[in-house]
N, C-alpha and C. Protein backbone atom coordinates (compact mmCIF):
# COMPACT_ATOMS: atom_id res chain seq x y z
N UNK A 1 -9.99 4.92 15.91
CA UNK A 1 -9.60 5.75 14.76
C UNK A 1 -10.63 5.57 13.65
N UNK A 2 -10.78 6.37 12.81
CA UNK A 2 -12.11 6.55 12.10
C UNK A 2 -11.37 6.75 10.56
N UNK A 3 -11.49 6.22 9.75
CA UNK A 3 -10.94 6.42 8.37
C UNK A 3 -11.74 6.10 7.19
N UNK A 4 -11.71 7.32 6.45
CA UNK A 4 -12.49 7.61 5.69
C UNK A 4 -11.93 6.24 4.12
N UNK A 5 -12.76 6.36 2.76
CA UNK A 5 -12.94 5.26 1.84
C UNK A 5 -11.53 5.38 1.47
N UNK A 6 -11.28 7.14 1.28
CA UNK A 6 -9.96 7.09 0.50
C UNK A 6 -8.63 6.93 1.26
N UNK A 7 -8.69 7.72 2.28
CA UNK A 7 -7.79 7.20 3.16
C UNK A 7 -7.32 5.65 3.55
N UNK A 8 -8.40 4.56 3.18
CA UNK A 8 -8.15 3.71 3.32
C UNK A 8 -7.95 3.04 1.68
N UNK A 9 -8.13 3.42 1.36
CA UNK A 9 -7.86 3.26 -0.78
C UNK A 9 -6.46 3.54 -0.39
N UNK A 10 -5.83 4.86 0.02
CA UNK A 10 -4.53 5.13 -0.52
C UNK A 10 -3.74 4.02 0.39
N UNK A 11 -3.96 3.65 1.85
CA UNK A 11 -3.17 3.27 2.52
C UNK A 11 -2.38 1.65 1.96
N UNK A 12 -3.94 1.23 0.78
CA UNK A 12 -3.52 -0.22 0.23
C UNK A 12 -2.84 -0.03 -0.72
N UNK A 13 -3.06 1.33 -1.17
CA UNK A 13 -2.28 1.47 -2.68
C UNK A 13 -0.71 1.10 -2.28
N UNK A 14 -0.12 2.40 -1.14
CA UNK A 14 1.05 2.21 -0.89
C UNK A 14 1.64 1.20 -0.07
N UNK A 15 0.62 0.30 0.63
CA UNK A 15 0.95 -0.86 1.00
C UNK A 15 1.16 -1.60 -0.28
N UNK A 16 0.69 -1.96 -1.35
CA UNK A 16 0.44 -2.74 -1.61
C UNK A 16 2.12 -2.30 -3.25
N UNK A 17 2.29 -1.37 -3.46
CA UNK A 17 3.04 -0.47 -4.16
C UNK A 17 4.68 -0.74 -3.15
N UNK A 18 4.76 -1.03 -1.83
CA UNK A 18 5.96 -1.18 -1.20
C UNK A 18 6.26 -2.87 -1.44
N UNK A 19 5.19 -3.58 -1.40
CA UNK A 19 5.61 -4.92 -1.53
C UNK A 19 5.81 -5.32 -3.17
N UNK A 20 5.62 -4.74 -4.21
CA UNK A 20 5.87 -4.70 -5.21
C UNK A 20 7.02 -4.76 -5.05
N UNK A 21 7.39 -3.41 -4.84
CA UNK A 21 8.97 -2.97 -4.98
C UNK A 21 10.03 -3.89 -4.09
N UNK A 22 9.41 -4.72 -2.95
CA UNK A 22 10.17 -5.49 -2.33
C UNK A 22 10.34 -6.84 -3.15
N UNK A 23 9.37 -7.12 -3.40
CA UNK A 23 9.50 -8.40 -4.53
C UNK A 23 10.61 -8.44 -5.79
N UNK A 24 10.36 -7.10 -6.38
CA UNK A 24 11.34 -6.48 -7.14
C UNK A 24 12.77 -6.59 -6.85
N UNK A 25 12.96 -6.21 -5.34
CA UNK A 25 14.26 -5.97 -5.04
C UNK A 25 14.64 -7.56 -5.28
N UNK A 26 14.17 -8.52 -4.22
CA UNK A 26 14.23 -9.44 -3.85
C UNK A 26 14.47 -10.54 -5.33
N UNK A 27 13.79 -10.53 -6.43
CA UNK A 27 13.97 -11.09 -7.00
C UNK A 27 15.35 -10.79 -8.42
């Protein structure tokens, strides 16, 4: 699979944007 800068920009954003919100929950 071949993925381009942003495609891989967005994929950390919302990775990184779900564990927020899990921390959130969690705490």
């Amino acid at each position: 699979m071949d993925f381009s800068d942003q495609e891989v920009h967005t994929y950390v954003a919302k990775l990184t944007k779900y564990q927020m919100i899990k921390f959130i929950m969690l705490y």
